[in-house]
N, C-alpha and C. Protein backbone atom coordinates (compact mmCIF):
# COMPACT_ATOMS: atom_id res chain seq x y z
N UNK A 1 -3.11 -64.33 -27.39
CA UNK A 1 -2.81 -64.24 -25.97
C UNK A 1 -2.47 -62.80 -25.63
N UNK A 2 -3.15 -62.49 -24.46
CA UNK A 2 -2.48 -61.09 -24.10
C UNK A 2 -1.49 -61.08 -23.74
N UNK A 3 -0.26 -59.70 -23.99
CA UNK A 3 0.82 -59.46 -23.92
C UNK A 3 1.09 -59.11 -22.36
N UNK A 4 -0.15 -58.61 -21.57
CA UNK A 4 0.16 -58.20 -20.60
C UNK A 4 -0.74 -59.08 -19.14
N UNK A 5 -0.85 -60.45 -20.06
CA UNK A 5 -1.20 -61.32 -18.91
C UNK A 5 -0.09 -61.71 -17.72
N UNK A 6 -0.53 -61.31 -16.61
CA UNK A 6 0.32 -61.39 -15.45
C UNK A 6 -0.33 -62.36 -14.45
N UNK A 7 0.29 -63.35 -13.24
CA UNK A 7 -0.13 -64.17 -13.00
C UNK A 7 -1.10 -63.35 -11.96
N UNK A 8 -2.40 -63.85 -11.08
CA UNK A 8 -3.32 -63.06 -10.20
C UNK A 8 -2.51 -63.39 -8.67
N UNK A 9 -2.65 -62.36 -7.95
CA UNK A 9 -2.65 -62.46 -6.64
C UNK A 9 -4.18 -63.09 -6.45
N UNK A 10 -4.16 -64.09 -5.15
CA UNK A 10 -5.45 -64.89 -5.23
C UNK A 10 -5.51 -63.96 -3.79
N UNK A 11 -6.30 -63.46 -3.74
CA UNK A 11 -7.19 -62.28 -2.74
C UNK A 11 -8.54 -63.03 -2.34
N UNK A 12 -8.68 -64.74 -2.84
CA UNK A 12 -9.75 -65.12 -2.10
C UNK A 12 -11.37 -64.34 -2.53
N UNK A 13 -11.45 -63.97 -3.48
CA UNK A 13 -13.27 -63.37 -3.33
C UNK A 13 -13.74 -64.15 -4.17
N UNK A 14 -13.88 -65.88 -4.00
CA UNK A 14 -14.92 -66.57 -4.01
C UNK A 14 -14.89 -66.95 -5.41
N UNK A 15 -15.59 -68.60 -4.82
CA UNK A 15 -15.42 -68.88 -6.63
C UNK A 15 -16.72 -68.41 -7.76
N UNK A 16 -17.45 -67.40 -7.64
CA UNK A 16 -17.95 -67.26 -8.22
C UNK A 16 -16.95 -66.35 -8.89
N UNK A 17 -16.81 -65.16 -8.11
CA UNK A 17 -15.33 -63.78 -8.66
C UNK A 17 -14.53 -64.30 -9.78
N UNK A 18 -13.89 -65.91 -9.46
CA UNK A 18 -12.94 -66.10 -9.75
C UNK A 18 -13.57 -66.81 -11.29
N UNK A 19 -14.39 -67.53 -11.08
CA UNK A 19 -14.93 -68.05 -12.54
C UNK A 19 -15.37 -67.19 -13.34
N UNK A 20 -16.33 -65.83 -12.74
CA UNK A 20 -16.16 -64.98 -13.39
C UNK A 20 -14.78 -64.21 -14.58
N UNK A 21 -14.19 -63.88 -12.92
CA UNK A 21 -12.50 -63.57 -13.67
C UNK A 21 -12.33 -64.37 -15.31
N UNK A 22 -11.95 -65.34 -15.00
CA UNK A 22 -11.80 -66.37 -15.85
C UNK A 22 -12.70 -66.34 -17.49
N UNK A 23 -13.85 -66.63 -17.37
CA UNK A 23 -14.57 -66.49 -17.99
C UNK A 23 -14.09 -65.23 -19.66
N UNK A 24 -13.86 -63.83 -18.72
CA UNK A 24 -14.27 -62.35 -19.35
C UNK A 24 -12.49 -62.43 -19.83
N UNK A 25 -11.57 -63.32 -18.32
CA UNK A 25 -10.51 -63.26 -19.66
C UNK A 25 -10.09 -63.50 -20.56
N UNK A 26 -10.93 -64.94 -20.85
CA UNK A 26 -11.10 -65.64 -21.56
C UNK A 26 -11.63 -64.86 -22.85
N UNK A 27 -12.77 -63.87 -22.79
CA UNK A 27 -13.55 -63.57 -23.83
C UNK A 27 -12.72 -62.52 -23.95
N UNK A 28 -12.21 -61.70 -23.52
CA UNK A 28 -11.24 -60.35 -23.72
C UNK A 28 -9.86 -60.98 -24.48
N UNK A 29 -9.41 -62.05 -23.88
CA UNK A 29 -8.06 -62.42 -24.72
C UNK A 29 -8.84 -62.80 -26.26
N UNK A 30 -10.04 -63.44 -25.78
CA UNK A 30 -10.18 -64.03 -27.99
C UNK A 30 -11.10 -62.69 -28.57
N UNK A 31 -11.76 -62.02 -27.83
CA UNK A 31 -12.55 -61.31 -29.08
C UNK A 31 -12.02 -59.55 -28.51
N UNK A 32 -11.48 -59.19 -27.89
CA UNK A 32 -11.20 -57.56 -28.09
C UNK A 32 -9.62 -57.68 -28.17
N UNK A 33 -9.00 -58.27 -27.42
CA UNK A 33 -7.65 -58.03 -27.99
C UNK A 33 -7.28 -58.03 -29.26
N UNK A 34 -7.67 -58.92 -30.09
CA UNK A 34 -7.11 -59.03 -31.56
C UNK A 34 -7.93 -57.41 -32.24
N UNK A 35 -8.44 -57.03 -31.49
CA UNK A 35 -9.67 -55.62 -32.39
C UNK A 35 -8.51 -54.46 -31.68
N UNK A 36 -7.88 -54.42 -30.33
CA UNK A 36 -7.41 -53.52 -29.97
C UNK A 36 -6.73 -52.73 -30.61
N UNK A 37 -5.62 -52.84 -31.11
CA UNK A 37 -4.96 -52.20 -31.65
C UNK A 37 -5.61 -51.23 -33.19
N UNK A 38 -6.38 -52.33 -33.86
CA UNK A 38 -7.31 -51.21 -34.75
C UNK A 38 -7.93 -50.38 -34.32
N UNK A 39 -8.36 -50.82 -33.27
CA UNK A 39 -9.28 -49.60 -32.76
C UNK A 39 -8.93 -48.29 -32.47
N UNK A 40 -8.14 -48.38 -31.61
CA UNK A 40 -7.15 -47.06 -31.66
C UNK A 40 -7.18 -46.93 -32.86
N UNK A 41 -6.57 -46.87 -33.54
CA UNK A 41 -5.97 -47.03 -35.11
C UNK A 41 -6.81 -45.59 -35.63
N UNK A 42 -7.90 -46.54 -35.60
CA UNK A 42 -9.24 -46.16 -36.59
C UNK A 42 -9.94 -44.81 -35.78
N UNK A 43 -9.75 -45.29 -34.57
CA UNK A 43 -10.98 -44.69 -33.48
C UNK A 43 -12.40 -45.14 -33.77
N UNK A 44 -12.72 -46.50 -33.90
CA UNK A 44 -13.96 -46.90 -34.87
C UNK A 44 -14.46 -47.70 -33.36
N UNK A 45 -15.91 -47.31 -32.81
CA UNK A 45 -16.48 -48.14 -32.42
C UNK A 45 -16.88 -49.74 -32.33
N UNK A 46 -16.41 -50.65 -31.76
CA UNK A 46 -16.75 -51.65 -32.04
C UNK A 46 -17.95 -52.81 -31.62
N UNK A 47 -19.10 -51.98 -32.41
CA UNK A 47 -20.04 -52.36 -31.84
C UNK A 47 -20.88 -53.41 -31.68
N UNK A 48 -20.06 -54.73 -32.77
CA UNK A 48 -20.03 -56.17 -32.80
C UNK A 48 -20.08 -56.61 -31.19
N UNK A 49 -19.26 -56.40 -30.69
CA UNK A 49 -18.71 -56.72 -29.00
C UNK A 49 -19.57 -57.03 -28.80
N UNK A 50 -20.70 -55.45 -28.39
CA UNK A 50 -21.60 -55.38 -27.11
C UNK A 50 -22.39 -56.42 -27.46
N UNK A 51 -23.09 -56.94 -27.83
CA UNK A 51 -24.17 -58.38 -28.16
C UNK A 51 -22.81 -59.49 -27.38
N UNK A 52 -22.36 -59.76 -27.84
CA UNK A 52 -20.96 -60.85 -27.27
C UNK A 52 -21.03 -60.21 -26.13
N UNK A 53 -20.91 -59.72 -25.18
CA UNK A 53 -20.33 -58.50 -23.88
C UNK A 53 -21.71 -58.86 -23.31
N UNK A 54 -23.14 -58.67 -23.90
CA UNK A 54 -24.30 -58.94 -23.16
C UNK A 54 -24.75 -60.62 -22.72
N UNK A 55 -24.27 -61.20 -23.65
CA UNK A 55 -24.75 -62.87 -23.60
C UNK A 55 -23.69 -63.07 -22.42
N UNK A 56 -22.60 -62.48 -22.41
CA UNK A 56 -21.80 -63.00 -20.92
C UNK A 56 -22.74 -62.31 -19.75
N UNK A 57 -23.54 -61.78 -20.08
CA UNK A 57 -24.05 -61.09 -18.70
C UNK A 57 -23.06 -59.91 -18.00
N UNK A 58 -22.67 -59.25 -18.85
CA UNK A 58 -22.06 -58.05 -18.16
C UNK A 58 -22.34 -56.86 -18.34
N UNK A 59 -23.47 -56.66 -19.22
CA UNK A 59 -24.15 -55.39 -19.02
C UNK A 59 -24.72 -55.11 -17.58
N UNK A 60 -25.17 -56.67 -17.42
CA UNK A 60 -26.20 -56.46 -15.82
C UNK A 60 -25.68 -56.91 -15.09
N UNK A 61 -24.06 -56.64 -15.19
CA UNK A 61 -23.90 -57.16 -13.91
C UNK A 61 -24.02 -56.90 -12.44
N UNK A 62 -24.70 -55.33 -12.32
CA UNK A 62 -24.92 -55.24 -11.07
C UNK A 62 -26.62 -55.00 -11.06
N UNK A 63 -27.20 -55.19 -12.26
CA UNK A 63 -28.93 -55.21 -11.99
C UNK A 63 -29.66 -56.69 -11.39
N UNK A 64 -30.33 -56.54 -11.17
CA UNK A 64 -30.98 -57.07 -10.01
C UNK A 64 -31.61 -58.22 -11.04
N UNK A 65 -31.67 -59.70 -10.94
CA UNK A 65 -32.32 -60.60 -11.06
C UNK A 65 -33.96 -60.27 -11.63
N UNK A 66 -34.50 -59.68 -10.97
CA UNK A 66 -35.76 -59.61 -10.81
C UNK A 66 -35.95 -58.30 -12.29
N UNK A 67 -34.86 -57.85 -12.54
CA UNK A 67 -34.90 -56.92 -14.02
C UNK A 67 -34.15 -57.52 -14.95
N UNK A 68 -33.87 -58.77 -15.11
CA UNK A 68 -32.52 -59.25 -16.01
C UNK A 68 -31.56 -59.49 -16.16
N UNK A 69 -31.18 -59.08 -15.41
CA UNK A 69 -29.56 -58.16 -14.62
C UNK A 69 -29.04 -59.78 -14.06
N UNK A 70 -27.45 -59.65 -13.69
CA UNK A 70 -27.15 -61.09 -13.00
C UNK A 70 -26.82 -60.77 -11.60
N UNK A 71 -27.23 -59.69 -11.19
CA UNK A 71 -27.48 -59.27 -9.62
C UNK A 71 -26.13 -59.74 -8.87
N UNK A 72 -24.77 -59.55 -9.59
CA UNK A 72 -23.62 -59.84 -8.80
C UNK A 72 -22.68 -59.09 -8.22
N UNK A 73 -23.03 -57.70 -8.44
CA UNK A 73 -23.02 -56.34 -7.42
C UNK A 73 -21.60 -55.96 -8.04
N UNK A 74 -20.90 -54.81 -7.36
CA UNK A 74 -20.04 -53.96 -7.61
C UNK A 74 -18.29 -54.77 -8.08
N UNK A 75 -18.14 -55.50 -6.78
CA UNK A 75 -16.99 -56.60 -7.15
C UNK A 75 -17.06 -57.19 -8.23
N UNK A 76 -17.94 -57.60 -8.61
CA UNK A 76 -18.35 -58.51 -9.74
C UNK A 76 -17.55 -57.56 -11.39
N UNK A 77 -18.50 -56.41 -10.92
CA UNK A 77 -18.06 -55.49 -12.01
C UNK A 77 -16.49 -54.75 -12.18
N UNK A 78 -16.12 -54.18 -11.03
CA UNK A 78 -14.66 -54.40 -11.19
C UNK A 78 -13.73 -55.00 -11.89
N UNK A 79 -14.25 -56.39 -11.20
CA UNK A 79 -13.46 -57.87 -11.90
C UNK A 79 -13.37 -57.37 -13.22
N UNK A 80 -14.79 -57.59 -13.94
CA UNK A 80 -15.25 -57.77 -15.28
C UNK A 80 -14.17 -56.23 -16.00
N UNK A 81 -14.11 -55.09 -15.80
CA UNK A 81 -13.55 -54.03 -15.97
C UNK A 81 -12.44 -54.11 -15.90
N UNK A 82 -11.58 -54.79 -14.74
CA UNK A 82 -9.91 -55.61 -15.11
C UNK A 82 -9.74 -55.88 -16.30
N UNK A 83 -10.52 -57.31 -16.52
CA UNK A 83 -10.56 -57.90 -17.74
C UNK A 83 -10.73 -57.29 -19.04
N UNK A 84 -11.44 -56.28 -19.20
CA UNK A 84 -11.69 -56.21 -20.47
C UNK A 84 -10.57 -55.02 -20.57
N UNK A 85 -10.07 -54.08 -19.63
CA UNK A 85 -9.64 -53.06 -20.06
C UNK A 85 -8.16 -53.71 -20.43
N UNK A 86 -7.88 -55.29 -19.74
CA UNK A 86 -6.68 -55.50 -19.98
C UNK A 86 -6.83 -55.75 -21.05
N UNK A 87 -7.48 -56.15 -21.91
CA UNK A 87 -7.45 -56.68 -23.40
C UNK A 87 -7.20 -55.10 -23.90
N UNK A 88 -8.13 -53.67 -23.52
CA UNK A 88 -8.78 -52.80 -24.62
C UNK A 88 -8.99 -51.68 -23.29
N UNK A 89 -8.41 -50.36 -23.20
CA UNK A 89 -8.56 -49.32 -21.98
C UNK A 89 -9.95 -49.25 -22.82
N UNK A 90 -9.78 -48.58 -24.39
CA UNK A 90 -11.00 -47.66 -24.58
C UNK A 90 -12.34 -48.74 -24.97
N UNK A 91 -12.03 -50.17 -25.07
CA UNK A 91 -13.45 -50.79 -24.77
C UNK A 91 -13.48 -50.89 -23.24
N UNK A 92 -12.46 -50.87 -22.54
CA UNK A 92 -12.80 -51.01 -21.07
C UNK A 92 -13.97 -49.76 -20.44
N UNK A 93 -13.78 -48.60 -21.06
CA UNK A 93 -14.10 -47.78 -21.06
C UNK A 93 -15.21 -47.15 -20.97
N UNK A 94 -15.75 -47.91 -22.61
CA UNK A 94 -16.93 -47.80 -23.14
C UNK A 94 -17.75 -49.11 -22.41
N UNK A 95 -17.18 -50.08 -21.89
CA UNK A 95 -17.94 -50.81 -21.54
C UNK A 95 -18.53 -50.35 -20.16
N UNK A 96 -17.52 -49.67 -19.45
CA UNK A 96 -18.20 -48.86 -18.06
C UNK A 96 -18.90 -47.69 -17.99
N UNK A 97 -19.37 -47.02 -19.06
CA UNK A 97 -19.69 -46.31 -19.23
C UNK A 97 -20.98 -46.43 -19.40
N UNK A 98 -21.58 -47.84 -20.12
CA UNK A 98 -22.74 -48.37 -20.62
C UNK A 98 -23.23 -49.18 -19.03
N UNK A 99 -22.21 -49.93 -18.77
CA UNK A 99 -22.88 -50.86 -17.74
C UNK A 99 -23.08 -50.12 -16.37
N UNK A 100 -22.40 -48.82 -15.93
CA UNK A 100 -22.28 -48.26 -14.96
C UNK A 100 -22.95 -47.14 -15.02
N UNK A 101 -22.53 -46.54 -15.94
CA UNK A 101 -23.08 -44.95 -15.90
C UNK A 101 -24.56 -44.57 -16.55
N UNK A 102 -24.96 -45.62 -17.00
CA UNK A 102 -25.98 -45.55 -17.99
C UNK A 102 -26.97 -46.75 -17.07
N UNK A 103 -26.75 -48.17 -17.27
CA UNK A 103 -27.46 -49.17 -17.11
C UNK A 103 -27.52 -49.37 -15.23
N UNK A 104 -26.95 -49.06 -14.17
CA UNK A 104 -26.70 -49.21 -13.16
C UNK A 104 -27.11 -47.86 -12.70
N UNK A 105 -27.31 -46.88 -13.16
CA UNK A 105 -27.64 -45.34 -12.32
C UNK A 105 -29.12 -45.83 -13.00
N UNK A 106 -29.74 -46.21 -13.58
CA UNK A 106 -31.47 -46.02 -13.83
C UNK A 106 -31.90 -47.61 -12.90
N UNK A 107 -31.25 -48.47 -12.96
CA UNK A 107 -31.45 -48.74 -11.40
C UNK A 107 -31.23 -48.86 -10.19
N UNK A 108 -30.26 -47.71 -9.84
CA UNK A 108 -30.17 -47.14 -8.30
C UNK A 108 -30.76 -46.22 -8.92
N UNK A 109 -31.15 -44.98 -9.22
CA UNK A 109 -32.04 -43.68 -9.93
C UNK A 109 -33.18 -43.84 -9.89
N UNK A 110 -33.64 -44.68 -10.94
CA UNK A 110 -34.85 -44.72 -11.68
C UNK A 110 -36.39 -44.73 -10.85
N UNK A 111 -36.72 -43.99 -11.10
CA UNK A 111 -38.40 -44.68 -10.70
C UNK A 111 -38.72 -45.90 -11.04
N UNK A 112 -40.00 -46.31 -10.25
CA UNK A 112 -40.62 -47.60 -11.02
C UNK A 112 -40.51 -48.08 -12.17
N UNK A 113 -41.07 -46.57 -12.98
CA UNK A 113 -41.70 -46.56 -14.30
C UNK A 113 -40.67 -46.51 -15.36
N UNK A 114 -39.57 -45.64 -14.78
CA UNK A 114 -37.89 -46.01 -15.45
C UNK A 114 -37.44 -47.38 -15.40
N UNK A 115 -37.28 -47.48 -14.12
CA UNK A 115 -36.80 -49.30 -14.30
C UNK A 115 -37.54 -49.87 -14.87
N UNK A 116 -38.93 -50.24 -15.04
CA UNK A 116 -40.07 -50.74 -16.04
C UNK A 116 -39.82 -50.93 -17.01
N UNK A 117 -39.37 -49.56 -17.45
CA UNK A 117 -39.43 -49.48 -19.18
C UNK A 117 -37.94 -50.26 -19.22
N UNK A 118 -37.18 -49.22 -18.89
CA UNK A 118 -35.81 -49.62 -19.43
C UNK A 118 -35.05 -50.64 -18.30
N UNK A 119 -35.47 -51.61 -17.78
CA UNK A 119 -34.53 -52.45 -17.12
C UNK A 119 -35.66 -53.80 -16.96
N UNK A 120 -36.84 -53.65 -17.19
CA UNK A 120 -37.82 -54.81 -17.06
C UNK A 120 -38.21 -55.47 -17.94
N UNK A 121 -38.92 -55.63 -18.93
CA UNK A 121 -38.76 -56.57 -19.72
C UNK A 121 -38.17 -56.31 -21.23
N UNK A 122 -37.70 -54.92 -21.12
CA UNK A 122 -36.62 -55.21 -22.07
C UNK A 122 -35.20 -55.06 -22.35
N UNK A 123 -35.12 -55.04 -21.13
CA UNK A 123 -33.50 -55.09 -20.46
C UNK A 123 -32.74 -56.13 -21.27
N UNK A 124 -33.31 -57.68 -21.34
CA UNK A 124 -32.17 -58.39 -22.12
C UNK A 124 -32.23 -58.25 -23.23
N UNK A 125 -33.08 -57.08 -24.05
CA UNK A 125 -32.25 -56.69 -25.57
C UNK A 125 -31.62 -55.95 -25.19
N UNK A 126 -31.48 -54.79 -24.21
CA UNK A 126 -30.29 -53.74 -24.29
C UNK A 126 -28.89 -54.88 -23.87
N UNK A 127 -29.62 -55.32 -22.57
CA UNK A 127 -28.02 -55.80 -22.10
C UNK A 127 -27.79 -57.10 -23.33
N UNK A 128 -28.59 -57.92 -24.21
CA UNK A 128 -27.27 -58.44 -25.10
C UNK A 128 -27.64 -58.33 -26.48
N UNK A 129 -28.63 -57.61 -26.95
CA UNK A 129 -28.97 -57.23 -28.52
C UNK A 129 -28.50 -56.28 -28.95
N UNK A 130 -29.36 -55.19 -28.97
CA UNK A 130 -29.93 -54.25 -29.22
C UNK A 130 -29.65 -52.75 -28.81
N UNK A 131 -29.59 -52.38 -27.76
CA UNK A 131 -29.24 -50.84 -26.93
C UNK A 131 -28.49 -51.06 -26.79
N UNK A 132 -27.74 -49.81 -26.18
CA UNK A 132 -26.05 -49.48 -26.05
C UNK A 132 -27.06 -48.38 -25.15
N UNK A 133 -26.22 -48.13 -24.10
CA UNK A 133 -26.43 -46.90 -23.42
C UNK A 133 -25.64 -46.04 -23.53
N UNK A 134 -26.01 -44.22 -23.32
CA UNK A 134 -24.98 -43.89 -23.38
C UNK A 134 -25.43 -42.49 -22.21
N UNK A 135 -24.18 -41.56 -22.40
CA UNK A 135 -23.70 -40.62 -21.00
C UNK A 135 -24.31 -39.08 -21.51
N UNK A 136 -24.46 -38.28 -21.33
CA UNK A 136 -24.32 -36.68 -22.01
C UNK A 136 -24.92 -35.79 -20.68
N UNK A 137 -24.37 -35.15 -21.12
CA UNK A 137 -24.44 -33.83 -19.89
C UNK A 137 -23.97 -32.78 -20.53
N UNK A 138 -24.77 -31.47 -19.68
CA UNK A 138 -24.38 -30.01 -20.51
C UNK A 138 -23.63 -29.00 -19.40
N UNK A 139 -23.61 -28.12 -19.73
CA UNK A 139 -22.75 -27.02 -19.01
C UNK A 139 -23.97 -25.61 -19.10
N UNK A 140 -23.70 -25.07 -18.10
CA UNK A 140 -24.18 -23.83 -18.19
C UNK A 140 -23.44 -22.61 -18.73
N UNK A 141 -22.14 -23.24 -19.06
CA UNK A 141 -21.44 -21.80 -19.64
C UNK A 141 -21.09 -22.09 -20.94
């Protein structure tokens, strides 16, 4: 059980939000909390998760149906980002980093031929096998 489960203000956003909610706390209280504290520890990636993290549908959670994705937009993802960071900041982290910064900018970004490749038909190995996305950027100085 998490230590820092607190009861929800009910703010009303629908029972999908809320089963959602439910759901990721569910999966954050049994499978990253008990890893949290090693993790830090170690600083060791835990890259068991993401496959578990994709079959819930939260890689896609804001890609579009029509690419794999569970097309349940920005709120959706929030939620999901509560949840996990309450179990784990630095899987919360890494998980927004993949589902947002990586998997969600190539489809608001992408060309056709980007979304094609990487969000069309093989989107549900990244979002629950296989890929991990990730971030990098350079500097000019």
């Amino acid at each position: 059980m998490l230590t820092n489960q607190y009861p929800a203000l009910d703010f009303d956003l629908g029972a999908e939000i809320d089963q959602l909610r439910d759901s990721v706390r569910d999966f954050a209280a049994d499978e990253i909390a008990p890893l949290a504290a090693e993790i830090d520890r170690s600083d060791a990636f835990p890259r068991q998760l993401w496959p578990k993290m994709g079959a819930l549908g939260l890689h896609g959670i804001t890609v579009e149906e029509e690419f794999g994705g569970t097309g349940m937009g920005y709120l959706a993802h929030c939620v999901a980002m509560e949840e996990v960071s309450r179990a784990s900041a630095a899987i919360g982290l890494s998980y927004g980093a993949h589902s947002n910064l990586c998997v969600n900018q190539i489809r608001r970004n992408g060309s056709p031929a980007q979304k094609a490749k990487y969000l069309g038909n093989s989107f549900p190995r990244r979002a629950s096998r296989s890929a991990l996305g990730q971030l990098s950027w350079s500097s000019s100085r």
